[in-house]
C-alpha atoms as a PDB file:
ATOM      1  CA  UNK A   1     -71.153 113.122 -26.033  1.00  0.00           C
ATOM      2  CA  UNK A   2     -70.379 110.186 -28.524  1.00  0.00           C
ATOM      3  CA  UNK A   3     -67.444 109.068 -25.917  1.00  0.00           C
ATOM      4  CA  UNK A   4     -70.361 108.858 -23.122  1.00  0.00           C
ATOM      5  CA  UNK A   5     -71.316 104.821 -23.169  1.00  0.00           C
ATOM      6  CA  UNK A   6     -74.560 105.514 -21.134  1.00  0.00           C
ATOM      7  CA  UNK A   7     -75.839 107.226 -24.360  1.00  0.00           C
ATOM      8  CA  UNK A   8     -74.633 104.773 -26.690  1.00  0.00           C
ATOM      9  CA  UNK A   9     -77.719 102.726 -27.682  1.00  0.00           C
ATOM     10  CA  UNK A  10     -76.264  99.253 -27.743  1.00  0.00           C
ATOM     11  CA  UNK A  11     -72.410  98.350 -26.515  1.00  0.00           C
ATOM     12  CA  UNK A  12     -70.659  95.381 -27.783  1.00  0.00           C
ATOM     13  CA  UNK A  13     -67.876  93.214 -25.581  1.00  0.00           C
ATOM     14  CA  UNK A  14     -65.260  91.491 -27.495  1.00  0.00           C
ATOM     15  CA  UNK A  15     -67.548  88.795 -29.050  1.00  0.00           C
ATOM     16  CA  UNK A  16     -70.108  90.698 -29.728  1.00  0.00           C
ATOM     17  CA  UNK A  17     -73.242  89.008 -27.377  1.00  0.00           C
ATOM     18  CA  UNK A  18     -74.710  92.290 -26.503  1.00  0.00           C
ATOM     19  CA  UNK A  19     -75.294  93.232 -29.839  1.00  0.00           C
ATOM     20  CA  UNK A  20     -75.930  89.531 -30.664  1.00  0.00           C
ATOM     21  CA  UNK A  21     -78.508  89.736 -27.845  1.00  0.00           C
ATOM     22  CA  UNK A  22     -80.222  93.054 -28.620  1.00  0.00           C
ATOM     23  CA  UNK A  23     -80.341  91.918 -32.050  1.00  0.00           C
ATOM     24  CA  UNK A  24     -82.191  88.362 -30.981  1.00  0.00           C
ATOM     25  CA  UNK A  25     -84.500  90.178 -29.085  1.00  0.00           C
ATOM     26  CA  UNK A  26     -85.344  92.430 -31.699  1.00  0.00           C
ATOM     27  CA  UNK A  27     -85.724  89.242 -34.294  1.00  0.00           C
ATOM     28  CA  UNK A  28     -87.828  87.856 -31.530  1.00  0.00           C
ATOM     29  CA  UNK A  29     -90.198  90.272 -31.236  1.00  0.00           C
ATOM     30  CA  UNK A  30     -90.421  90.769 -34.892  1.00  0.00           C
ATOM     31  CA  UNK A  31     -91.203  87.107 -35.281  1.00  0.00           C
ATOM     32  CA  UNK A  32     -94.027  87.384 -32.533  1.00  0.00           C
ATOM     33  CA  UNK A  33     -95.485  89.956 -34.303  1.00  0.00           C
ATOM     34  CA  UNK A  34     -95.667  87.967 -37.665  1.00  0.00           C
ATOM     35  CA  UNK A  35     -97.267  85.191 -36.217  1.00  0.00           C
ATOM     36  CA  UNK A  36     -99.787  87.156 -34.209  1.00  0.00           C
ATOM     37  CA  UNK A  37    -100.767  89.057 -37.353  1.00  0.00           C
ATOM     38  CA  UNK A  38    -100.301  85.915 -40.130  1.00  0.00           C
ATOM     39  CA  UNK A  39    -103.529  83.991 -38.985  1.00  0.00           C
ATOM     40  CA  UNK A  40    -105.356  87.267 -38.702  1.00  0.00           C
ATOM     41  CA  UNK A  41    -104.569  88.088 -42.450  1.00  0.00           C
ATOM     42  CA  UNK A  42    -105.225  84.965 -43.762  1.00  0.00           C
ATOM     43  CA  UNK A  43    -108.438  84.585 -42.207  1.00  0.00           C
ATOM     44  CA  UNK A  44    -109.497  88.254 -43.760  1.00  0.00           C
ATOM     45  CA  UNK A  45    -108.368  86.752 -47.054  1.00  0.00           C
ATOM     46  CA  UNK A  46    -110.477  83.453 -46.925  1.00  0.00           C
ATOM     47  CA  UNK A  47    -113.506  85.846 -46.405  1.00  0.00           C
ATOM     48  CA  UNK A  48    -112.907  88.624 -48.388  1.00  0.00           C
ATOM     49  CA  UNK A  49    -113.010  85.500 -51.424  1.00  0.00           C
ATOM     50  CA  UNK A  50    -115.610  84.509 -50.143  1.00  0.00           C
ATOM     51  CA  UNK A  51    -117.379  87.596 -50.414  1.00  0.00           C
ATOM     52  CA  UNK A  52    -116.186  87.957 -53.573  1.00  0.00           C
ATOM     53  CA  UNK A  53    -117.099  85.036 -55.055  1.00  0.00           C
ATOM     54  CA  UNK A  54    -120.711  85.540 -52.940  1.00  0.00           C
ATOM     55  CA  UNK A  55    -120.746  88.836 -55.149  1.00  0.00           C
ATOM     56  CA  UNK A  56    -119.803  87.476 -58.845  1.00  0.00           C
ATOM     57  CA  UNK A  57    -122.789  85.052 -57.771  1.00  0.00           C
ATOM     58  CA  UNK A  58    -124.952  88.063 -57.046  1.00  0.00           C
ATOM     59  CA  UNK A  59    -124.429  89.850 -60.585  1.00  0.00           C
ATOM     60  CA  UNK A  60    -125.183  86.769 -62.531  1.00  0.00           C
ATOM     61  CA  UNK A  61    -128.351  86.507 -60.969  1.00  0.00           C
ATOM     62  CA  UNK A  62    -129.495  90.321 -61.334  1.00  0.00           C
ATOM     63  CA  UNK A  63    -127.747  89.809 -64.893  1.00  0.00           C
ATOM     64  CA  UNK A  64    -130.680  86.876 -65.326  1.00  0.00           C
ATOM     65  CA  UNK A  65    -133.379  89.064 -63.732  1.00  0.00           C
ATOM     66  CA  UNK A  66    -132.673  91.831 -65.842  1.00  0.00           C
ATOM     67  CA  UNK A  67    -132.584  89.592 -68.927  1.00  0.00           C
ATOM     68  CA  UNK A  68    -135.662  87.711 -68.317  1.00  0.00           C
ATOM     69  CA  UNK A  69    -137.523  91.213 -67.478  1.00  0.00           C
ATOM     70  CA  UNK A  70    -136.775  92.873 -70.260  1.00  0.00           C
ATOM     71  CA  UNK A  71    -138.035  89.475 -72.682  1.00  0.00           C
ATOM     72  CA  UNK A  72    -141.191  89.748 -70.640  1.00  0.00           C
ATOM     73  CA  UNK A  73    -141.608  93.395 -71.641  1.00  0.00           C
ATOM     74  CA  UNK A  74    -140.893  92.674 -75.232  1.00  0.00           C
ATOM     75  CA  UNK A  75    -143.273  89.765 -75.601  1.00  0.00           C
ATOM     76  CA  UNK A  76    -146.180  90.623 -73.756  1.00  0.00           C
ATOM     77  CA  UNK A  77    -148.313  93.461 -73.046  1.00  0.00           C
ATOM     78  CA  UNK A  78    -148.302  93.957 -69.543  1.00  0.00           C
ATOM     79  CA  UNK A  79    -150.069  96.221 -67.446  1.00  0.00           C
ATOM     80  CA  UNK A  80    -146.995  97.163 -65.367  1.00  0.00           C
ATOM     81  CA  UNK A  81    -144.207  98.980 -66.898  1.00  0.00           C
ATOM     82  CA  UNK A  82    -141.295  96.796 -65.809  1.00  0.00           C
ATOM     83  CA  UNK A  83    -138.533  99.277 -67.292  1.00  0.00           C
ATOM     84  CA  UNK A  84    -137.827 101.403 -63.707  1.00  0.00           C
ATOM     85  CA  UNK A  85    -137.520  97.429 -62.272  1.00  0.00           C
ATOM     86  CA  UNK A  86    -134.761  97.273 -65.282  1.00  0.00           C
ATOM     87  CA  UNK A  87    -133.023 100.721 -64.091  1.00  0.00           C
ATOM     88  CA  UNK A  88    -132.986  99.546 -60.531  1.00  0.00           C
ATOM     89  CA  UNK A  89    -131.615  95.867 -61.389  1.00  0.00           C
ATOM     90  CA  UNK A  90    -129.189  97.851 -63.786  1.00  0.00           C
ATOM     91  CA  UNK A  91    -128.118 100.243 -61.196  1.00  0.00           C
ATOM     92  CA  UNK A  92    -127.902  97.211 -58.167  1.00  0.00           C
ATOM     93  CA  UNK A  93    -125.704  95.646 -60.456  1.00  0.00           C
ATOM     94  CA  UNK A  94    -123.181  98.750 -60.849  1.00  0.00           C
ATOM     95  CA  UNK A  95    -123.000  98.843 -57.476  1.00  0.00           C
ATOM     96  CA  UNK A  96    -122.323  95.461 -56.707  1.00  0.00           C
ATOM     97  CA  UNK A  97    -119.623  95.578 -59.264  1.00  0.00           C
ATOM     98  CA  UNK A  98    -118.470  98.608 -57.556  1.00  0.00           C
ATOM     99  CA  UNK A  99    -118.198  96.731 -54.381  1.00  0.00           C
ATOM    100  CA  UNK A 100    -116.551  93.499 -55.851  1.00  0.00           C
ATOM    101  CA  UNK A 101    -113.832  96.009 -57.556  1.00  0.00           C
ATOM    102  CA  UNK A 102    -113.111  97.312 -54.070  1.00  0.00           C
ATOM    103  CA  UNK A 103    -112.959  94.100 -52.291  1.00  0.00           C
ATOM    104  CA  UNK A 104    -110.621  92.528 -55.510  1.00  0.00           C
ATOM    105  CA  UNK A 105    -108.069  95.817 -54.347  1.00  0.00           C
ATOM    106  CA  UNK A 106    -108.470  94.590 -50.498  1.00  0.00           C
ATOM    107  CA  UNK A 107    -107.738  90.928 -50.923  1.00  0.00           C
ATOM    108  CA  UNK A 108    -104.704  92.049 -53.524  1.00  0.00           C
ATOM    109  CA  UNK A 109    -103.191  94.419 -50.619  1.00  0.00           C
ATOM    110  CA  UNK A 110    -103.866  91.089 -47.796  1.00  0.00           C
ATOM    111  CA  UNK A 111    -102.177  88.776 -50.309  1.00  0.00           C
ATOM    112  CA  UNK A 112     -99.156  91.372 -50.570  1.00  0.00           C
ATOM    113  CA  UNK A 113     -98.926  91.647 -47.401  1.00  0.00           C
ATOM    114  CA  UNK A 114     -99.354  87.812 -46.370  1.00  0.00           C
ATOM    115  CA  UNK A 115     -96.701  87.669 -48.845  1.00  0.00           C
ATOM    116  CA  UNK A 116     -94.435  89.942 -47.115  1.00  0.00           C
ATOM    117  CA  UNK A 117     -95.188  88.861 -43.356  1.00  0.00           C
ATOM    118  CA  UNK A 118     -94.395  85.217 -45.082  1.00  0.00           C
ATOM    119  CA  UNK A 119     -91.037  86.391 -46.655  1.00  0.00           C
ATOM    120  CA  UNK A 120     -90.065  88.279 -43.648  1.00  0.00           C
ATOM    121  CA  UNK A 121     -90.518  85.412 -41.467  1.00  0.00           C
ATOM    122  CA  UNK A 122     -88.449  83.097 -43.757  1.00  0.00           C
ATOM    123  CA  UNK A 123     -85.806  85.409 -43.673  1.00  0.00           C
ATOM    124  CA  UNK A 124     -86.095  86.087 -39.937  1.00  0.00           C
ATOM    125  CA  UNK A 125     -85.779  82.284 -39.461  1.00  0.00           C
ATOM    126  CA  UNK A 126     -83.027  81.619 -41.875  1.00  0.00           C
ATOM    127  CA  UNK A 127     -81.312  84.205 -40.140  1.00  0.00           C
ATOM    128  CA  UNK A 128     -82.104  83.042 -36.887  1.00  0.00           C
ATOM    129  CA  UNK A 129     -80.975  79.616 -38.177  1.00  0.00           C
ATOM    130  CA  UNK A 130     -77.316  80.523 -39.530  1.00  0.00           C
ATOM    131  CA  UNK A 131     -74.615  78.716 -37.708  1.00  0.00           C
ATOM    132  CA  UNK A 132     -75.067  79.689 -34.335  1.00  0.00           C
ATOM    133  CA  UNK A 133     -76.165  83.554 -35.411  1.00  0.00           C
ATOM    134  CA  UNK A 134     -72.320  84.763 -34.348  1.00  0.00           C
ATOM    135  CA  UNK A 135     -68.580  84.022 -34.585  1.00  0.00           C
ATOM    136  CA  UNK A 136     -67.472  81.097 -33.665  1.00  0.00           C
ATOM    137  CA  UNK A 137     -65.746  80.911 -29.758  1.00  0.00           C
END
């Protein structure tokens, strides 16, 4: 069956421009790819910092609300017990840490892989770019 050419997945002539052609189609259609998905990532990334940052902001201001309740409880009498308003501020700012832990893993795994789709497209173009991409005539 290996003799057959109609199963042979790519045939070559003497210089090669089949394979040379398969093989720019395939590099073409990578590179497509890559730059369809590159702006997509990147704008994920801009938003999952900005959510980020958005959340830091978020558990410095329960951290001050918490803070400033408790000194109220300490230094006055008041008539409403403020410590479940503690708990819940406590527990609001676990989970918002909880949430800023799992974006920090999501914008670590986007800026791998805008690494990657930005490495593979450098070496797709260098590659693309080598002195005419075949032997010379």
């Amino acid at each position: 069956m290996a003799d057959n050419p109609s199963i042979t997945p790519s045939t070559s002539s003497a210089d090669g421009s089949t394979d040379s052609l398969d093989s720019r189609t395939r590099d073409a259609v990578a590179d497509g790819l890559v730059e369809l998905l590159k702006p997509a990532v990147e704008e994920i990334d801009d938003r999952v910092k900005t959510v980020r940052d958005s959340q830091v902001e978020l558990r410095q201001q329960i951290d001050c609300l918490a803070d400033d309740l408790k000194k109220i409880a300490e230094q006055q009498a008041v008539p409403v017990d403020l410590e479940p308003y503690v708990k819940k501020l406590n527990n609001s700012r676990r989970r918002v840490m909880l949430v800023n832990n799992i974006l920090q893993n999501v914008q670590e795994r986007l800026t791998k892989l805008y690494n990657n789709v930005s490495k593979e497209t450098a070496r797709r173009k260098t590659l693309l770019d080598s002195p005419s991409s075949g032997p010379p005539h």
